[in-house]
N, C-alpha and C. Protein backbone atom coordinates (compact mmCIF):
# COMPACT_ATOMS: atom_id res chain seq x y z
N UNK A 1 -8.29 -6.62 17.37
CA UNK A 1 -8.70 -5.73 16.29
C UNK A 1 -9.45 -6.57 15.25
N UNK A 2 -10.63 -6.13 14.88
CA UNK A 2 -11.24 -6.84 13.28
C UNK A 2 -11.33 -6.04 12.19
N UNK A 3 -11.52 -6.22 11.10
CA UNK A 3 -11.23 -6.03 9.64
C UNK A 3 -12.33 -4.84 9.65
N UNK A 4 -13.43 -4.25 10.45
CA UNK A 4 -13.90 -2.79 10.19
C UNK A 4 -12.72 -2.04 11.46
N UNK A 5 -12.53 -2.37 11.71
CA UNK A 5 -11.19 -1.53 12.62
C UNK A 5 -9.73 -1.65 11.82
N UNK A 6 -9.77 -2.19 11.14
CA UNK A 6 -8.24 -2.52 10.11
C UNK A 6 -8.75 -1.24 9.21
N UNK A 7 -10.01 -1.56 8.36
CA UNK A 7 -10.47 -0.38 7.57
C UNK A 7 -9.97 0.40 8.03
N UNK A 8 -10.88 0.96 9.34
CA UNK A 8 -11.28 2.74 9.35
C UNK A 8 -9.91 3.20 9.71
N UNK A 9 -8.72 1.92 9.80
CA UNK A 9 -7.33 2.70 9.93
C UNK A 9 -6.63 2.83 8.53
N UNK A 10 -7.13 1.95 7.59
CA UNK A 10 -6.68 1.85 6.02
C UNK A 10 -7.00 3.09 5.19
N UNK A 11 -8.62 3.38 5.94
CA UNK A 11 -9.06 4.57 5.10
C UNK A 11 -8.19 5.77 5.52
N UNK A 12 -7.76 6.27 6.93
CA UNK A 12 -6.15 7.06 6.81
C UNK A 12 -5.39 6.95 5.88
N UNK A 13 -4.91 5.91 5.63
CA UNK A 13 -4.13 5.52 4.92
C UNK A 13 -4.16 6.36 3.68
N UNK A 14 -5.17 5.28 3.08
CA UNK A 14 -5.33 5.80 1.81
C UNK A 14 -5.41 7.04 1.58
N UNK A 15 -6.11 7.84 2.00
CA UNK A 15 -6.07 9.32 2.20
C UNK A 15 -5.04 10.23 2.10
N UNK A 16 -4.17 9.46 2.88
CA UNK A 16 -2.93 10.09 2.48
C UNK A 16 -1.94 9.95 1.10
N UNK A 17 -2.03 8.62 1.06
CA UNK A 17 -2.06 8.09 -0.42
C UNK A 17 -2.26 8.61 -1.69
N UNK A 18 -3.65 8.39 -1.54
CA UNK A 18 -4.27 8.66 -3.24
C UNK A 18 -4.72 10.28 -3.31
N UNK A 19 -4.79 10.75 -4.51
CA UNK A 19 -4.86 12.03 -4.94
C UNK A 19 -5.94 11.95 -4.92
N UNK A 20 -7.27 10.95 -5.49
CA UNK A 20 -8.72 11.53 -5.51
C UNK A 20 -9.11 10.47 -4.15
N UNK A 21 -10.13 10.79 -3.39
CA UNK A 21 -11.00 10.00 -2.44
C UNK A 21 -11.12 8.77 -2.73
N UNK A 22 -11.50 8.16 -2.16
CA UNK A 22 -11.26 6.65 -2.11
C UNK A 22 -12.12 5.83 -1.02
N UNK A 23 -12.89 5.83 -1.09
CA UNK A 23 -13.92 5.46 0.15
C UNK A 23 -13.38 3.60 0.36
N UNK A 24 -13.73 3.48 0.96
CA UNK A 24 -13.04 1.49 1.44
C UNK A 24 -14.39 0.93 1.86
N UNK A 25 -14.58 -0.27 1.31
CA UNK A 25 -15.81 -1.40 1.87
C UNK A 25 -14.55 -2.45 1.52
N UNK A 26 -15.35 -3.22 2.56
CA UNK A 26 -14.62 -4.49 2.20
C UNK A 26 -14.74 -5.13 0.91
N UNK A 27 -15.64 -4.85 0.52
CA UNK A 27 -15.45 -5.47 -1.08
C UNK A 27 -14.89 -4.61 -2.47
N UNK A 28 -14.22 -3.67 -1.86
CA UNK A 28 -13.59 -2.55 -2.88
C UNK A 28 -12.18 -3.86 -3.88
N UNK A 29 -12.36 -3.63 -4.87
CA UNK A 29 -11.13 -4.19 -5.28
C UNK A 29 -10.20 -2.96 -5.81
N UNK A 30 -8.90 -3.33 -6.15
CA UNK A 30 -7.93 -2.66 -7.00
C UNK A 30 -8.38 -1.91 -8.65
N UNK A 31 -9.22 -2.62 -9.05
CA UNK A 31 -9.65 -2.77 -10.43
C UNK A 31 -10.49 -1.55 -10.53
N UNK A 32 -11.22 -1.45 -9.32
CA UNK A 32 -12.24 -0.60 -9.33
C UNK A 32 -11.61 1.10 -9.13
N UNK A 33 -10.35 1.19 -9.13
CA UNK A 33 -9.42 2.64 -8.63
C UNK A 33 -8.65 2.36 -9.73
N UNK A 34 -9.01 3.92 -10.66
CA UNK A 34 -7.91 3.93 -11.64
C UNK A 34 -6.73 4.08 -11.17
N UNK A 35 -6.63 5.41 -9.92
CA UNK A 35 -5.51 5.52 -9.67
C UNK A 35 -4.22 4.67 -8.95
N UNK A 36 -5.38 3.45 -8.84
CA UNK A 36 -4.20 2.21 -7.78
C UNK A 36 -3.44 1.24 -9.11
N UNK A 37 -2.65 1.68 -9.03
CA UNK A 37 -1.64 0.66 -9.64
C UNK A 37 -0.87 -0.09 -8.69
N UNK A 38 0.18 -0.82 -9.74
CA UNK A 38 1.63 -1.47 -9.11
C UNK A 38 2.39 -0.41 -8.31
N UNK A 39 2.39 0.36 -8.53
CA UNK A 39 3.19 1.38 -7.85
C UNK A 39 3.02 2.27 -6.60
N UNK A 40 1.57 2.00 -6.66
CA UNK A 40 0.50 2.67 -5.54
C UNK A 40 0.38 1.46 -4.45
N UNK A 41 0.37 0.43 -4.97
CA UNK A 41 0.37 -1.23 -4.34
C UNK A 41 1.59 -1.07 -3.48
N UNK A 42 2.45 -0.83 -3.50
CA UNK A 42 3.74 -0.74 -2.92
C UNK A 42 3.98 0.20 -2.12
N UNK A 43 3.24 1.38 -2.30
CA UNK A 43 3.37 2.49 -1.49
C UNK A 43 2.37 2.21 -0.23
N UNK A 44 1.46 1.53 -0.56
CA UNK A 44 0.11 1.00 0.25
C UNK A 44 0.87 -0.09 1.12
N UNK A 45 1.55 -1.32 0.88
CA UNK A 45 2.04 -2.07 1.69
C UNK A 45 3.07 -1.51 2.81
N UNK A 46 4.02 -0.43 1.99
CA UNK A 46 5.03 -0.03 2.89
C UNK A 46 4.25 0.69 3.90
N UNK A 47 3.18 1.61 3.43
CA UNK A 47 2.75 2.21 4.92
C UNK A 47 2.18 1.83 5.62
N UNK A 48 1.13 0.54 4.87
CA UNK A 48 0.65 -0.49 6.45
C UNK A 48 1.47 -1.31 7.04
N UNK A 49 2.45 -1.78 6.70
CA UNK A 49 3.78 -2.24 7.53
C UNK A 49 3.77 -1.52 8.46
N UNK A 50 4.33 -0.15 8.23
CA UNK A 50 4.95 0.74 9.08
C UNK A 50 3.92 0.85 9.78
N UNK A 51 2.71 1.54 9.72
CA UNK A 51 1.37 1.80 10.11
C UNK A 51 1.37 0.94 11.87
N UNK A 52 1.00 -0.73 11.22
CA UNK A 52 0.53 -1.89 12.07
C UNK A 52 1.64 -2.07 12.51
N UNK A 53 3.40 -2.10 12.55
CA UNK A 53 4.27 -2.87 12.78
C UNK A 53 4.24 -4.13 12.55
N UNK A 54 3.75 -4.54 11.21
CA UNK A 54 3.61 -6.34 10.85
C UNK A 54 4.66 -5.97 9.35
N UNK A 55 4.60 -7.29 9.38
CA UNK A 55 5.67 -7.65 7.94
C UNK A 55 4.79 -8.70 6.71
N UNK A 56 4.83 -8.24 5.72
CA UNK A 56 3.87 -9.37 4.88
C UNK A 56 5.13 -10.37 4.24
N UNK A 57 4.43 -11.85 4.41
CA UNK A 57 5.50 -12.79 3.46
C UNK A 57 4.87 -12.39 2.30
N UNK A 58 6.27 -12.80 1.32
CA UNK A 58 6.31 -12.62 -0.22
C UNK A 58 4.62 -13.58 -1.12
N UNK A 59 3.97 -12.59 -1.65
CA UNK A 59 3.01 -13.01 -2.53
C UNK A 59 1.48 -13.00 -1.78
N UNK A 60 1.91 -12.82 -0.33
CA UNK A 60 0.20 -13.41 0.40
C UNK A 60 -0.38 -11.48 -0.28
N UNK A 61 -0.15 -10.73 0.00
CA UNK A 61 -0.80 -9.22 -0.35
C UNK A 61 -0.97 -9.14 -1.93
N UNK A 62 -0.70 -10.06 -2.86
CA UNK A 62 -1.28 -10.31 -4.11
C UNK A 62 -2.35 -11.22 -4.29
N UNK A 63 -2.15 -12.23 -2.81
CA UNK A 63 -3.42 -13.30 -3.25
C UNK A 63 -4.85 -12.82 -2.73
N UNK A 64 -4.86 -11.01 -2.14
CA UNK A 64 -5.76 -10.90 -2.00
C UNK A 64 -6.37 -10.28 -2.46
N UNK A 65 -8.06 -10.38 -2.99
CA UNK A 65 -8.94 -9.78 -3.95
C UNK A 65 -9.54 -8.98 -3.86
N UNK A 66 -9.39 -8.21 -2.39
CA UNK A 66 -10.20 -7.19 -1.96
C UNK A 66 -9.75 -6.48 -0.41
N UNK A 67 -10.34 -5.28 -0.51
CA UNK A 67 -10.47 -4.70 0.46
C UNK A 67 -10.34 -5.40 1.60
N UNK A 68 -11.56 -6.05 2.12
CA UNK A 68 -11.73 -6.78 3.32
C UNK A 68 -10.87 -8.45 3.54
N UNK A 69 -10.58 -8.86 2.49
CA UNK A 69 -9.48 -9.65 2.64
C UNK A 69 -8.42 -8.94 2.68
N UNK A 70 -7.82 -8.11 2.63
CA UNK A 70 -6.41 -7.60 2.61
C UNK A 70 -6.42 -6.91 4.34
N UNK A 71 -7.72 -6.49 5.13
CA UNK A 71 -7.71 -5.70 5.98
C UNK A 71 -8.03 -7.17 7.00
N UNK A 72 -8.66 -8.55 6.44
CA UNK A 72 -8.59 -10.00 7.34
C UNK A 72 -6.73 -10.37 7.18
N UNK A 73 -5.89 -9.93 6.37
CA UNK A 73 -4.46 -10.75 6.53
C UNK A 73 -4.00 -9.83 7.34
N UNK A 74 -4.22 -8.26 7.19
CA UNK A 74 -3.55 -7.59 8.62
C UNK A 74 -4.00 -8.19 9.88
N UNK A 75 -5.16 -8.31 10.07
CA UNK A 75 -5.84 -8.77 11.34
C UNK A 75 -4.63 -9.75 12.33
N UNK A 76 -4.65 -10.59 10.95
CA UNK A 76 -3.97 -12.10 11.35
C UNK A 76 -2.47 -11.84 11.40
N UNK A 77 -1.74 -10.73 10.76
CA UNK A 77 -0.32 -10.65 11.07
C UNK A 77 -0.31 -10.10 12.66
N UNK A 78 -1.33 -8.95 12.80
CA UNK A 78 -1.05 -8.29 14.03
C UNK A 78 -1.62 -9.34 15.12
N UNK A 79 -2.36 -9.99 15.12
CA UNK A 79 -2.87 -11.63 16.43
C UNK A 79 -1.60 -12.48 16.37
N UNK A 80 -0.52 -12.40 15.23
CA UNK A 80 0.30 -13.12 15.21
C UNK A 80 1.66 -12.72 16.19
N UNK A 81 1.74 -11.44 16.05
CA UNK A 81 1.99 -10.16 16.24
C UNK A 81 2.43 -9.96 17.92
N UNK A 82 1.42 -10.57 18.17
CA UNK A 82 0.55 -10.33 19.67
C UNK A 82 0.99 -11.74 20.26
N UNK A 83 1.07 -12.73 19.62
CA UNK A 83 0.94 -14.11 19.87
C UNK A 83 2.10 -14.52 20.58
């Protein structure tokens, strides 16, 4: 799987998620969505957990700055995953 195939499964996601649309590029940040908070952050991790069947260690899903980095650390849990 690569990070436009992580997307076009994130953009589900989100969809289900967020109340207004939310389109995904890899370079989307957090900053740029009023409606993504801390709280939305959490709701977003728990369902790509569940989603992918991967587990994130503590802090790596904060060190990332974007869209397409956050949809490159799924990549790498699920190859890990696989491994």
């Amino acid at each position: 799987m690569n990070q436009a195939q992580v997307i076009d499964r994130l953009q589900k996601i989100f969809d289900e998620l967020f109340l207004d649309p939310v389109v995904l590029t890899p370079a989307l940040t957090a900053r740029e969505v009023e409606e993504w908070d801390s709280l939305l952050q959490i709701s977003i991790v728990v369902a790509v957990e569940g989603h992918f069947g991967i587990r994130f260690n503590m802090g790596e899903v904060e060190a990332t700055q974007n869209v397409g980095q956050f949809a490159d650390l799924i990549v790498k849990r699920i190859a890990e995953k696989s491994a």
